[in-house]
Protein backbone atom coordinates (compact mmCIF):
# COMPACT_ATOMS: atom_id res chain seq x y z
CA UNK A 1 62.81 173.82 108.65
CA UNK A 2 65.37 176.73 108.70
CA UNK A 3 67.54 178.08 105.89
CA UNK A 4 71.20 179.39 106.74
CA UNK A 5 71.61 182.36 104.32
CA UNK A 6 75.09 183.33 102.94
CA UNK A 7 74.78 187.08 101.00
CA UNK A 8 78.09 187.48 99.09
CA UNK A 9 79.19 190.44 96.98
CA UNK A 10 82.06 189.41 94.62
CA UNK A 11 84.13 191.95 92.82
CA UNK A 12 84.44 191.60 89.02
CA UNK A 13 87.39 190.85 88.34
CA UNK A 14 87.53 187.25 90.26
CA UNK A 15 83.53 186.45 89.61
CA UNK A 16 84.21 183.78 87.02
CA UNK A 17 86.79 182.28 89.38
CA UNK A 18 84.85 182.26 92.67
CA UNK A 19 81.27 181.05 90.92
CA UNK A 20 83.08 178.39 89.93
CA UNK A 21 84.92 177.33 92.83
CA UNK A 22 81.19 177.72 94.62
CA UNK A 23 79.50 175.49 92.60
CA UNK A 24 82.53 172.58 92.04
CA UNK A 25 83.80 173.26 95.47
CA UNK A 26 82.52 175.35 98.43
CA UNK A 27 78.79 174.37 98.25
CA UNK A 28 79.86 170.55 98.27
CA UNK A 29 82.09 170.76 100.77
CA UNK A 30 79.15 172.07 103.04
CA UNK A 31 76.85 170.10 102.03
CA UNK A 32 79.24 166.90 102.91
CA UNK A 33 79.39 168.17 106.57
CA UNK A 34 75.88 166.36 106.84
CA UNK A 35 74.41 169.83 108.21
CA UNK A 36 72.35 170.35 106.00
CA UNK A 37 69.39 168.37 103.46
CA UNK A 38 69.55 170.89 100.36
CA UNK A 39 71.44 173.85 98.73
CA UNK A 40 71.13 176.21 96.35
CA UNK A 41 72.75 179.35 94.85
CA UNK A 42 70.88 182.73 93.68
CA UNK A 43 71.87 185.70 91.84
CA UNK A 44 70.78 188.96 93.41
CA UNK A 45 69.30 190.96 91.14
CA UNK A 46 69.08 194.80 90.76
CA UNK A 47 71.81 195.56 92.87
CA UNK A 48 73.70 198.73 92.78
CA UNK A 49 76.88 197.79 94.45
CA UNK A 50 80.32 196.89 92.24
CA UNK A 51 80.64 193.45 91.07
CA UNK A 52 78.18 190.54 91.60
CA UNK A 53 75.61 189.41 94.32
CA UNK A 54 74.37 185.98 94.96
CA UNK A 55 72.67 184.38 98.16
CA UNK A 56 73.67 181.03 98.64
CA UNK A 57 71.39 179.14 100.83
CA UNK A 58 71.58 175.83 103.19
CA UNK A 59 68.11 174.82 104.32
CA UNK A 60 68.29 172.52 107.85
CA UNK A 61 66.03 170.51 109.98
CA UNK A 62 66.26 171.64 113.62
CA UNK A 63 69.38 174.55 115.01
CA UNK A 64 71.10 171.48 116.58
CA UNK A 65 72.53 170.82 112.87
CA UNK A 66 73.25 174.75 112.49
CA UNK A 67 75.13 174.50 116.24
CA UNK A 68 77.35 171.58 114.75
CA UNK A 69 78.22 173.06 111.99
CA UNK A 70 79.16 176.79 113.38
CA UNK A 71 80.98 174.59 116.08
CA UNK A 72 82.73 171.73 113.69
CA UNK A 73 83.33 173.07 109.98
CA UNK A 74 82.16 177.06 109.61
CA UNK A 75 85.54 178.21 111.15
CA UNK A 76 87.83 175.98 108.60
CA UNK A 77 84.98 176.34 105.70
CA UNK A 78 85.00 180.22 105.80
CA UNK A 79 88.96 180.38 106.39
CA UNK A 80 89.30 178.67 102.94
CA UNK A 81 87.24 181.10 101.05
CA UNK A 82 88.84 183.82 102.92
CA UNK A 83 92.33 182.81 102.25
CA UNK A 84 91.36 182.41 98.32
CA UNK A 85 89.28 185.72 97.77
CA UNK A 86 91.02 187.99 100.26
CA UNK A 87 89.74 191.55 100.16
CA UNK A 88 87.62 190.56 97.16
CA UNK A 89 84.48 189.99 98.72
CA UNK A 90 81.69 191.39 101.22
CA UNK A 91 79.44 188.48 103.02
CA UNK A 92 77.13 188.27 106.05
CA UNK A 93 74.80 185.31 107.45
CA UNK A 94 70.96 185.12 108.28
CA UNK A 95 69.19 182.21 109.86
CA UNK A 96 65.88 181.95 108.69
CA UNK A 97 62.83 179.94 109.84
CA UNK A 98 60.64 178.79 107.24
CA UNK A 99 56.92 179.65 108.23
């Protein structure tokens, strides 16, 4: 089993906003691509940059799933979260192998 890893910083001022739209939104709409099995969302703690940190993670059977979905859904997926949090946000992505 593998676990696609999305580390976000969010600034301040549109935390509220964008945990929100995570939880009601983002993470469902992910989860609906059929990707993935399970989901979750974690604060980062004891971090020293501005704003908030949170690792939201998509655990996954075999990379065929992860191929389909960088292929089929990321591009649109993180487009949409771009568009709404422009230039309020830092992210990167880790694939992880559970051993």
């Amino acid at each position: 089993m593998y676990i696609y890893n999305v580390t976000v910083n969010i600034a301040a001022d549109v935390h509220d906003e964008w945990l929100s739209w995570m939880k009601e939104q983002h993470i469902s709409d992910v989860m609906d691509t059929g990707c993935f099995v399970d989901s979750q969302i974690l604060e980062v703690l004891y971090v020293e940059d501005e704003g908030k940190t949170y690792s939201i993670q998509y655990k996954f059977l075999d990379m065929g799933d992860m191929e389909k979905y960088q292929k089929e859904f990321a591009p649109k997926l993180q487009a949409e979260h771009s568009k709404k949090f422009k230039d309020k946000y830092a992210a990167f992505r880790t694939i992880l192998k559970i051993v």
